[in-house]
PDB file of N, CA and C in Angstrom:
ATOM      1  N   UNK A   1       0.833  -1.186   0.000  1.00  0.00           N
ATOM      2  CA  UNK A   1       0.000   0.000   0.000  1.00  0.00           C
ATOM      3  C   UNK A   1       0.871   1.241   0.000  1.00  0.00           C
ATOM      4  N   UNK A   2       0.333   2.140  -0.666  1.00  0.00           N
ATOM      5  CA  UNK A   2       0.910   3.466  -0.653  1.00  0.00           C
ATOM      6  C   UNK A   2       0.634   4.426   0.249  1.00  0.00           C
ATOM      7  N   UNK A   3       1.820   4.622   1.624  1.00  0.00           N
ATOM      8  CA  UNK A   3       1.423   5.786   2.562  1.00  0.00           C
ATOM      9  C   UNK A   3       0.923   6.666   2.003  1.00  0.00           C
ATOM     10  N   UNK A   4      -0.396   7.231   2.784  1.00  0.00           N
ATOM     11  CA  UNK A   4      -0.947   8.835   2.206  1.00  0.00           C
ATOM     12  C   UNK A   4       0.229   9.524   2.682  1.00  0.00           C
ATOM     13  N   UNK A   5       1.154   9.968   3.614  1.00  0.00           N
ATOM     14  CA  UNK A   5       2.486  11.035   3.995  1.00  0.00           C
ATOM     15  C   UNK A   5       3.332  10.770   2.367  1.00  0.00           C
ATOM     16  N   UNK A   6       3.234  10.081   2.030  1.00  0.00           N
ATOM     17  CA  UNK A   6       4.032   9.749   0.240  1.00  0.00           C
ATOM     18  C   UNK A   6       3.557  10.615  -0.235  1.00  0.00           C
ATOM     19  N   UNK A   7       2.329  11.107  -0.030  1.00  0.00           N
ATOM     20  CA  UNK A   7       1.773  11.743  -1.599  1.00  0.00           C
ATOM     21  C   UNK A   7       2.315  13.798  -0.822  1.00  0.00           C
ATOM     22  N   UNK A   8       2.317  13.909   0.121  1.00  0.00           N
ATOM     23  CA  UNK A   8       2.345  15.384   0.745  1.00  0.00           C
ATOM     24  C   UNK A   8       3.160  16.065  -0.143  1.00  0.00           C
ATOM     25  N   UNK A   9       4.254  15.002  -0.422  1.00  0.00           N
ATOM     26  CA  UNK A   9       5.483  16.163  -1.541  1.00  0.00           C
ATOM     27  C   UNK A   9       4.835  16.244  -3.109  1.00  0.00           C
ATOM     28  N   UNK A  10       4.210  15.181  -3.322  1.00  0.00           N
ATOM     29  CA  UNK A  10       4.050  14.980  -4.952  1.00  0.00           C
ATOM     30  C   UNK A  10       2.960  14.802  -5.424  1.00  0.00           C
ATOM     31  N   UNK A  11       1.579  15.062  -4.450  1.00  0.00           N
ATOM     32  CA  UNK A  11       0.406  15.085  -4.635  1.00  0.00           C
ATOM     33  C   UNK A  11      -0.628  15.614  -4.110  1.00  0.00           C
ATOM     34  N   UNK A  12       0.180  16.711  -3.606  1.00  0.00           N
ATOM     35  CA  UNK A  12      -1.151  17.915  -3.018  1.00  0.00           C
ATOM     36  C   UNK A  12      -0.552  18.753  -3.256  1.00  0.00           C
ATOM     37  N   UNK A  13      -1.222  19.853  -3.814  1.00  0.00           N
ATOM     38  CA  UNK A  13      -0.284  21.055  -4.044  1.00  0.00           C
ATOM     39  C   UNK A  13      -1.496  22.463  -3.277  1.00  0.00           C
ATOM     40  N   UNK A  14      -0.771  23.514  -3.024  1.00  0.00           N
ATOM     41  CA  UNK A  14      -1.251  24.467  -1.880  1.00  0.00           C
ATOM     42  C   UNK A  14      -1.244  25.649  -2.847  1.00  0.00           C
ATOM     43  N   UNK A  15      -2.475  26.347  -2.754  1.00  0.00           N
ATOM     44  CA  UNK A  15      -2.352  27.208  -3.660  1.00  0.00           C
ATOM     45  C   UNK A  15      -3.436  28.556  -2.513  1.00  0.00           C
ATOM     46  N   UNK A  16      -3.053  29.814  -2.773  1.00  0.00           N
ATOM     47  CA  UNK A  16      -3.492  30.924  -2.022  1.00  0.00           C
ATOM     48  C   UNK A  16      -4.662  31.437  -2.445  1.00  0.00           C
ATOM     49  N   UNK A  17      -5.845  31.706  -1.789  1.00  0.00           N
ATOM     50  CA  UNK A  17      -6.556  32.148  -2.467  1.00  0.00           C
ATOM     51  C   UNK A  17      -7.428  33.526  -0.862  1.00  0.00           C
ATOM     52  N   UNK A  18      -7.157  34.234  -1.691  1.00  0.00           N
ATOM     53  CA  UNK A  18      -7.829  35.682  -1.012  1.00  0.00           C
ATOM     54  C   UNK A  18      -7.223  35.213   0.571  1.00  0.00           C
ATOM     55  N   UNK A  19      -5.444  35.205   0.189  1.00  0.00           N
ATOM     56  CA  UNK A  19      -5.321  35.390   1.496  1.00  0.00           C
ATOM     57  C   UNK A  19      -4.792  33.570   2.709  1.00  0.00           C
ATOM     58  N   UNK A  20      -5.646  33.096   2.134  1.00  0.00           N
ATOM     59  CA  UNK A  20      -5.904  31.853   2.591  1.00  0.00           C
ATOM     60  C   UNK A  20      -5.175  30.863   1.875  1.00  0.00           C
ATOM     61  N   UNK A  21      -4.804  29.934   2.750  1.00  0.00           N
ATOM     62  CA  UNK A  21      -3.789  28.430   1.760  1.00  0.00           C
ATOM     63  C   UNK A  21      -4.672  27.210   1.915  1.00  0.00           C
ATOM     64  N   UNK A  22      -5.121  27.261   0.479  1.00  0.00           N
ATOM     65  CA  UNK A  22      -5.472  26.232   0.181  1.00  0.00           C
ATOM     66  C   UNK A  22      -5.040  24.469   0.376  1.00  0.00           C
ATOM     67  N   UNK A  23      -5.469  23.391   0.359  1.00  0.00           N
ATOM     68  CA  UNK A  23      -4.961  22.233   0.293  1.00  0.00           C
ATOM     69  C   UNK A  23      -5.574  21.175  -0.737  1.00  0.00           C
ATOM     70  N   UNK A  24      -4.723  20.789  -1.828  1.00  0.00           N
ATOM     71  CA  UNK A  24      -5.622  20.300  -2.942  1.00  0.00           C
ATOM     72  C   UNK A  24      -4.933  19.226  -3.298  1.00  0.00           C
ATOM     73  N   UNK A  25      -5.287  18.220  -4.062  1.00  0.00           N
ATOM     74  CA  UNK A  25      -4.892  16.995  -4.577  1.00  0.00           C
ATOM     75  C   UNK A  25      -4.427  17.755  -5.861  1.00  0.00           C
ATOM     76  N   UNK A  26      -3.104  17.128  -6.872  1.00  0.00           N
ATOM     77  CA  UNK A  26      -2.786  17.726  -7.710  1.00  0.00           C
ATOM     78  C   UNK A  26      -3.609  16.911  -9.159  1.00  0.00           C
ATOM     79  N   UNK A  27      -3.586  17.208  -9.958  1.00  0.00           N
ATOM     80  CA  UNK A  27      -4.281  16.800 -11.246  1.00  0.00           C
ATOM     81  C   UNK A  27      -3.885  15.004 -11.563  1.00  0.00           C
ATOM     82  N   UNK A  28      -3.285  14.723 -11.334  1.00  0.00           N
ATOM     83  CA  UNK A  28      -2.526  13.237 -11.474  1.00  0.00           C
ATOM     84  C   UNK A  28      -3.176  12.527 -10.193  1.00  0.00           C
ATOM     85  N   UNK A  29      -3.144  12.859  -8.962  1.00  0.00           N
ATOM     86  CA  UNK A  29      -3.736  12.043  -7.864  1.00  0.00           C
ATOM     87  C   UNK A  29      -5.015  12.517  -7.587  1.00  0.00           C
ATOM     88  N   UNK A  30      -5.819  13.692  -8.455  1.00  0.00           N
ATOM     89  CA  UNK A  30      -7.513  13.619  -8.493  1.00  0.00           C
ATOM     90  C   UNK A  30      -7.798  12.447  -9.539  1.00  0.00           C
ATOM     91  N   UNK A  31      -7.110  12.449 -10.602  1.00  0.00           N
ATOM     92  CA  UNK A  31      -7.489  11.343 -11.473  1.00  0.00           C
ATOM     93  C   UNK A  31      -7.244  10.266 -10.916  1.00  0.00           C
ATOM     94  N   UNK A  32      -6.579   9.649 -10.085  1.00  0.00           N
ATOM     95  CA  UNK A  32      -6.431   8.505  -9.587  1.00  0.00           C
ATOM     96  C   UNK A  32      -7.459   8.063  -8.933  1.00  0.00           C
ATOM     97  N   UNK A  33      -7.737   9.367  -7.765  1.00  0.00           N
ATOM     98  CA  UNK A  33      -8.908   9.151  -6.781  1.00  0.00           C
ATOM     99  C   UNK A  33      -9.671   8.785  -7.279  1.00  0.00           C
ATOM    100  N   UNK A  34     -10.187   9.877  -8.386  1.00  0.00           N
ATOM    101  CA  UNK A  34     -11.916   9.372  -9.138  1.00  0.00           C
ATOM    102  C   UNK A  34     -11.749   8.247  -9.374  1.00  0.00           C
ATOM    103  N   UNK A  35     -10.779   7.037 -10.200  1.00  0.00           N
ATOM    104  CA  UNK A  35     -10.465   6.174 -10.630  1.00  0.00           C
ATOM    105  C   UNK A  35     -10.765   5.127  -9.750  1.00  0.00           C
ATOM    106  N   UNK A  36     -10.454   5.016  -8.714  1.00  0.00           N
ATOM    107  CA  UNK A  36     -10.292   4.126  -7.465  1.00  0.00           C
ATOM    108  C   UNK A  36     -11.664   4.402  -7.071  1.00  0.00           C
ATOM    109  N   UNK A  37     -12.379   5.579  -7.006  1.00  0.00           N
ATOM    110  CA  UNK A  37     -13.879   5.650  -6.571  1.00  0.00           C
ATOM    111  C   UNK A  37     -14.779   5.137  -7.841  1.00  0.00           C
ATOM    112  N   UNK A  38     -14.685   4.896  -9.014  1.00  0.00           N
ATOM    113  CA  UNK A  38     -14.995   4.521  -9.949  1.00  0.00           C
ATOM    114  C   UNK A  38     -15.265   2.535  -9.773  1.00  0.00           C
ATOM    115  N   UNK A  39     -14.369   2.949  -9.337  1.00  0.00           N
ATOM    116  CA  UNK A  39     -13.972   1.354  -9.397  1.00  0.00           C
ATOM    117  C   UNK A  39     -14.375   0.585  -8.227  1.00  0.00           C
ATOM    118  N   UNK A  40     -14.329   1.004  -6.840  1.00  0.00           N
ATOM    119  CA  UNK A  40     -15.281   0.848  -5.814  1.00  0.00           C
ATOM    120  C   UNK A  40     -16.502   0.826  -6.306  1.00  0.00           C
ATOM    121  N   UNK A  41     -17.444   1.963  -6.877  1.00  0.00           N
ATOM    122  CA  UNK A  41     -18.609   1.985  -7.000  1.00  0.00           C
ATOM    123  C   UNK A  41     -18.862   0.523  -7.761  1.00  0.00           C
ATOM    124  N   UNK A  42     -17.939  -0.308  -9.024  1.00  0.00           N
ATOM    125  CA  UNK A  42     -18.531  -1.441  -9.391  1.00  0.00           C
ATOM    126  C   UNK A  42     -18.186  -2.509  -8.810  1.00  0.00           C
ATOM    127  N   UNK A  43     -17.575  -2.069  -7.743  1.00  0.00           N
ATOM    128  CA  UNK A  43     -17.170  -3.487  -7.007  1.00  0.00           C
ATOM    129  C   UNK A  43     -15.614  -3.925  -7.577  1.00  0.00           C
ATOM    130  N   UNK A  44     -14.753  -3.505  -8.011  1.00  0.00           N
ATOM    131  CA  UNK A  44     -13.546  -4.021  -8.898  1.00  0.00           C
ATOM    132  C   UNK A  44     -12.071  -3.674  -8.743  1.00  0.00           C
ATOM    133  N   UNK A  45     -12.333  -3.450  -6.708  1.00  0.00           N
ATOM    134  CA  UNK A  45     -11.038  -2.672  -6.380  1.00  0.00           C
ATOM    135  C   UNK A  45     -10.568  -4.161  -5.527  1.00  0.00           C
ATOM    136  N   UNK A  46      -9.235  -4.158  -6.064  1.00  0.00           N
ATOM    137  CA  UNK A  46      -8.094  -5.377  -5.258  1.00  0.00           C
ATOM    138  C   UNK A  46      -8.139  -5.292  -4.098  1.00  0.00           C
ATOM    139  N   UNK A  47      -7.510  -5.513  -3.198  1.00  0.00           N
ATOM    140  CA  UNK A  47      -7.342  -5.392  -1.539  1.00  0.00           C
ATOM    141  C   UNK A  47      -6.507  -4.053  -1.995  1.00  0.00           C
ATOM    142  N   UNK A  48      -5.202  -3.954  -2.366  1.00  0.00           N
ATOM    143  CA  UNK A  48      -4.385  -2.948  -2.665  1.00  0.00           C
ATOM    144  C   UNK A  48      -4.716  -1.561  -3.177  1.00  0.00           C
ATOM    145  N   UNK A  49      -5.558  -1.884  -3.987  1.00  0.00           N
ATOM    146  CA  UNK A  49      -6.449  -0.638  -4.518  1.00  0.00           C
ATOM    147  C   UNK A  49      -7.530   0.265  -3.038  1.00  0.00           C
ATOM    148  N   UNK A  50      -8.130  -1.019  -2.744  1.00  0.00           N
ATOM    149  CA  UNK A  50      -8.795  -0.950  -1.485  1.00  0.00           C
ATOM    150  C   UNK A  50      -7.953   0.276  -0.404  1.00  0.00           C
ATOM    151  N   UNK A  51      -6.844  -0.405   0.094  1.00  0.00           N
ATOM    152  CA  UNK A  51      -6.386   0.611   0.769  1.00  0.00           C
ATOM    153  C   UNK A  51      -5.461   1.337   0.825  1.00  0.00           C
ATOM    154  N   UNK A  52      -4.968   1.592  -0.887  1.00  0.00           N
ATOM    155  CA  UNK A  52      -4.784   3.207  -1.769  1.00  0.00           C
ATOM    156  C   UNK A  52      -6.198   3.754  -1.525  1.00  0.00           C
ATOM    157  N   UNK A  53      -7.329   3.672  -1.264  1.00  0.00           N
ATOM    158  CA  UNK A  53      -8.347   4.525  -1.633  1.00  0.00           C
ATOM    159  C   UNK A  53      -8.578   5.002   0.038  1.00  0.00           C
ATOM    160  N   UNK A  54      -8.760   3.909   0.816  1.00  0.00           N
ATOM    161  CA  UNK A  54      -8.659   4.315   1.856  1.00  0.00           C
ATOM    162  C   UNK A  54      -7.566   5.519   2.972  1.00  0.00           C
ATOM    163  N   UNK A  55      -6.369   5.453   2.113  1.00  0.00           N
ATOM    164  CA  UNK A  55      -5.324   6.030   2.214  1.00  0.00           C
ATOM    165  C   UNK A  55      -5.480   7.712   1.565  1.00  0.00           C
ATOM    166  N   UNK A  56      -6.005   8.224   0.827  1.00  0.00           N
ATOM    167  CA  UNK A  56      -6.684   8.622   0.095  1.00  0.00           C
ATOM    168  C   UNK A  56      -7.604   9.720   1.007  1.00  0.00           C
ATOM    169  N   UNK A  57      -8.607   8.386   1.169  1.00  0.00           N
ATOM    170  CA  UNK A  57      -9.889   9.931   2.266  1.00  0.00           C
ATOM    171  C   UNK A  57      -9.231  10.219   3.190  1.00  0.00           C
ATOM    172  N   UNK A  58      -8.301   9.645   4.071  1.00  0.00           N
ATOM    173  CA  UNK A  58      -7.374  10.003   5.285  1.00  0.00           C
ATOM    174  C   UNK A  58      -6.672  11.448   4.668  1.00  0.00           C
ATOM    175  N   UNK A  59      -6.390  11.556   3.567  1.00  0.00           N
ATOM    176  CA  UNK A  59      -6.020  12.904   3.280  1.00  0.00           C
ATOM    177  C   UNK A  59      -6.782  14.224   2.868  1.00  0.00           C
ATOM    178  N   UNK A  60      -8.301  13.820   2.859  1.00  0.00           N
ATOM    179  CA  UNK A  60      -8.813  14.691   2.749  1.00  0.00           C
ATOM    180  C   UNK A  60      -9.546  14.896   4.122  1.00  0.00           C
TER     181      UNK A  60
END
């Protein structure tokens, strides 16, 4: 499984807005997410996938 602390350098990126710092998944690990929630919804996630996804909402 892939620690969610893995992704802090290379998959959230912080961006300012009116002041305020944002916290966002970057374009490469939103597509993943949806992907993995995609794939939950039909039932078709591995154990591994399983808890990449779980790993995942812990970061949001």
């Amino acid at each position: 499984m892939v620690q969610p602390s893995s992704w802090v350098e290379s998959g959230i990126a912080i961006e300012t807005v009116r002041g305020r710092r944002l916290f966002k998944f970057t374009e490469e690990l939103q597509t993943k997410f949806e992907q993995l929630i995609q794939q939950f919804k039909s039932a078709q996630l591995s154990d591994e996938q399983a808890a990449e996804l779980k790993g995942l909402q812990e970061l949001i």
